[in-house]
C-alpha atoms as a PDB file:
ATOM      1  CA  UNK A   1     -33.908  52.180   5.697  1.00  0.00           C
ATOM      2  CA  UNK A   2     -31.327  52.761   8.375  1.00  0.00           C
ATOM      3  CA  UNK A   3     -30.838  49.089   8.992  1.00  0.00           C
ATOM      4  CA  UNK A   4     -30.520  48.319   5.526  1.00  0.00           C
ATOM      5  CA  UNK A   5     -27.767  50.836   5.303  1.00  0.00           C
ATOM      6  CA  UNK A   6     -26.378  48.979   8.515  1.00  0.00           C
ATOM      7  CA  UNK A   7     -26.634  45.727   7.500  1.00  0.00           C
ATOM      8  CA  UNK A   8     -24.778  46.789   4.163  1.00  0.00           C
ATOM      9  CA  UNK A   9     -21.645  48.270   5.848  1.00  0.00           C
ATOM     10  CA  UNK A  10     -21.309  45.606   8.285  1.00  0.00           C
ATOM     11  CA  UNK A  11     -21.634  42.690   5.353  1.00  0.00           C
ATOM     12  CA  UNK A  12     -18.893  45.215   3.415  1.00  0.00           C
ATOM     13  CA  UNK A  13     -17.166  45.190   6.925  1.00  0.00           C
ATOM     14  CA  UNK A  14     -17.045  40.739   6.894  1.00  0.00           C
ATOM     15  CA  UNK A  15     -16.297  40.590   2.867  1.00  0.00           C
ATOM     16  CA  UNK A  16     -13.263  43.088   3.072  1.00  0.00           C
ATOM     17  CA  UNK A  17     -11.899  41.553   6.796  1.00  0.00           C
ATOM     18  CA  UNK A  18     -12.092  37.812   4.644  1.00  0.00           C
ATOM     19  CA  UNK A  19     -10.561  38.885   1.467  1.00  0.00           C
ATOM     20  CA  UNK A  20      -7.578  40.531   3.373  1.00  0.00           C
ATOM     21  CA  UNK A  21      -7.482  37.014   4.680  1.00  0.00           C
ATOM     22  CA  UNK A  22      -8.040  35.331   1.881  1.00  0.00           C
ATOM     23  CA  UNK A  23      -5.242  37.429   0.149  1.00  0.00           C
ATOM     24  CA  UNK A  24      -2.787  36.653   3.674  1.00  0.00           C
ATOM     25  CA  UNK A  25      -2.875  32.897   3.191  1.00  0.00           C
ATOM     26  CA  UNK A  26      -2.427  32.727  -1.006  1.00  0.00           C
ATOM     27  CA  UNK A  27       0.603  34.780  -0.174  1.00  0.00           C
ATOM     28  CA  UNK A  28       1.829  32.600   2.025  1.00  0.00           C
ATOM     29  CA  UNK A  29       0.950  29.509  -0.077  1.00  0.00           C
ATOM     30  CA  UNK A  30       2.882  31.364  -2.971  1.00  0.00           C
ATOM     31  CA  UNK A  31       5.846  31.882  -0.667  1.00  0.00           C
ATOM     32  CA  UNK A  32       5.997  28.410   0.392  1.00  0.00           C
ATOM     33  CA  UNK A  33       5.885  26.832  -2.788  1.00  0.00           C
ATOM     34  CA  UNK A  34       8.291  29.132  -4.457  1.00  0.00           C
ATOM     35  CA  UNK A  35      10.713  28.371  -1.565  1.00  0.00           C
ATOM     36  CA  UNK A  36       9.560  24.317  -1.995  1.00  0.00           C
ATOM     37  CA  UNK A  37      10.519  24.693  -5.741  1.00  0.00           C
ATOM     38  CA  UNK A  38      13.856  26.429  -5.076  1.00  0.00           C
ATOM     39  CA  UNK A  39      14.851  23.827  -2.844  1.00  0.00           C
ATOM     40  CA  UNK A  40      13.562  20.909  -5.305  1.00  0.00           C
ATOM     41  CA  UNK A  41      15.848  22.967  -8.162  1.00  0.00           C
ATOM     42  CA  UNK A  42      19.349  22.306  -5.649  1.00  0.00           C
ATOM     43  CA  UNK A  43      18.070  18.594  -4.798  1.00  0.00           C
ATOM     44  CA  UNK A  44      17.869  18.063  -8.791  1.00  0.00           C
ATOM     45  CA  UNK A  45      20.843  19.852  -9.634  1.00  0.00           C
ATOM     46  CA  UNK A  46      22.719  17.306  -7.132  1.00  0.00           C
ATOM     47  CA  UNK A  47      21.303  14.315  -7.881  1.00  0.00           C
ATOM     48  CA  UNK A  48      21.487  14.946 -11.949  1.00  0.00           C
ATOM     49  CA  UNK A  49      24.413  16.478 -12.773  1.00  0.00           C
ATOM     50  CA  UNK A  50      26.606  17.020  -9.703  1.00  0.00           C
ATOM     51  CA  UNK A  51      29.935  16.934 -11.209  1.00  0.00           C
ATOM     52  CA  UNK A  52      31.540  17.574 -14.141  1.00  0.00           C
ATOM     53  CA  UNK A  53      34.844  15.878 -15.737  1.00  0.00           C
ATOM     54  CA  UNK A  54      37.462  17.363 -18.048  1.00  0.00           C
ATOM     55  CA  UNK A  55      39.863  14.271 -18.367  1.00  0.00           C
ATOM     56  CA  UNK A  56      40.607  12.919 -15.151  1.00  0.00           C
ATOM     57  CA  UNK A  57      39.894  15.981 -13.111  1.00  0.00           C
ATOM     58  CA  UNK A  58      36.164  16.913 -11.727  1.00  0.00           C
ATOM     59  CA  UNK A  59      34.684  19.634  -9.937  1.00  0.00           C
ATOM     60  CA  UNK A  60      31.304  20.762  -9.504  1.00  0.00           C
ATOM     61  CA  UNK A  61      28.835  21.312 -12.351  1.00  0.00           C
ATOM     62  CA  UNK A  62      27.927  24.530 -13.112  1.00  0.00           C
ATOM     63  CA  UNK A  63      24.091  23.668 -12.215  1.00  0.00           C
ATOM     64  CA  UNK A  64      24.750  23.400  -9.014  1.00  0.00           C
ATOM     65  CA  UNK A  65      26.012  26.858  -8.581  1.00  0.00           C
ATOM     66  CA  UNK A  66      22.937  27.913 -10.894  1.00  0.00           C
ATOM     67  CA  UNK A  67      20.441  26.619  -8.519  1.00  0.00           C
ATOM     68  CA  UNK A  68      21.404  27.856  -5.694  1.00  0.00           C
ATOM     69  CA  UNK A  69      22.866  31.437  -6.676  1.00  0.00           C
ATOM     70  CA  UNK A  70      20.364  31.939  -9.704  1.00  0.00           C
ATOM     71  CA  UNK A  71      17.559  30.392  -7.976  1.00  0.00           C
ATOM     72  CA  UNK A  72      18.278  31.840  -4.438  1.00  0.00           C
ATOM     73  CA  UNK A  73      18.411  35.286  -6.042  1.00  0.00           C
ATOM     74  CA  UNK A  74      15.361  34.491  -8.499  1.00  0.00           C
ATOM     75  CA  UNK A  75      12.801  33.563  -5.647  1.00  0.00           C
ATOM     76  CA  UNK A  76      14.069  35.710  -2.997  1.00  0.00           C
ATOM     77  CA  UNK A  77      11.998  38.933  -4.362  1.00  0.00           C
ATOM     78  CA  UNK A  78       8.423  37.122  -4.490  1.00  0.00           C
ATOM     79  CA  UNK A  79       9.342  35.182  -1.058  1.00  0.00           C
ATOM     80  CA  UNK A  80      10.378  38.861   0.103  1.00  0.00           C
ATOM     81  CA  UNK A  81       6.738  40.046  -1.304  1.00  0.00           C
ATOM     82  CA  UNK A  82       4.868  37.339   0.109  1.00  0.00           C
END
């Protein structure tokens, strides 16, 4: 009976140490990709719409500014989490 009872809290023991872990790396793997993403967002922004004209004069398109400020600020909390 007492090994039963031992064998239960040390299989607990292995299933709660690997879940922790198992929890670790999806966070991580969530952090990554959200950063990844963020990073894809600017690279589009550029290579889409990088400038914008009125008349003769350009500057840079508001999407550009989006993705990094709106994004930056959007993925920073679950990156933070992670």
């Amino acid at each position: 009976m007492e090994n039963e009872v031992h064998i239960k809290q040390h299989a607990d023991t292995i299933f709660q140490r690997m879940r922790v872990e198992d929890f670790r790396s999806h966070d991580r793997m969530f952090a990554i990709l959200m950063t990844v993403q963020w990073l894809a967002a600017i690279v589009v922004a550029v290579f889409i719409s990088p400038r914008t004209w009125a008349g003769a004069m350009s500057d840079t398109h508001l999407h550009v500014y989006a993705a990094i400020g709106l994004g930056g600020f959007v993925t920073a909390l679950p990156v933070g989490l992670a």
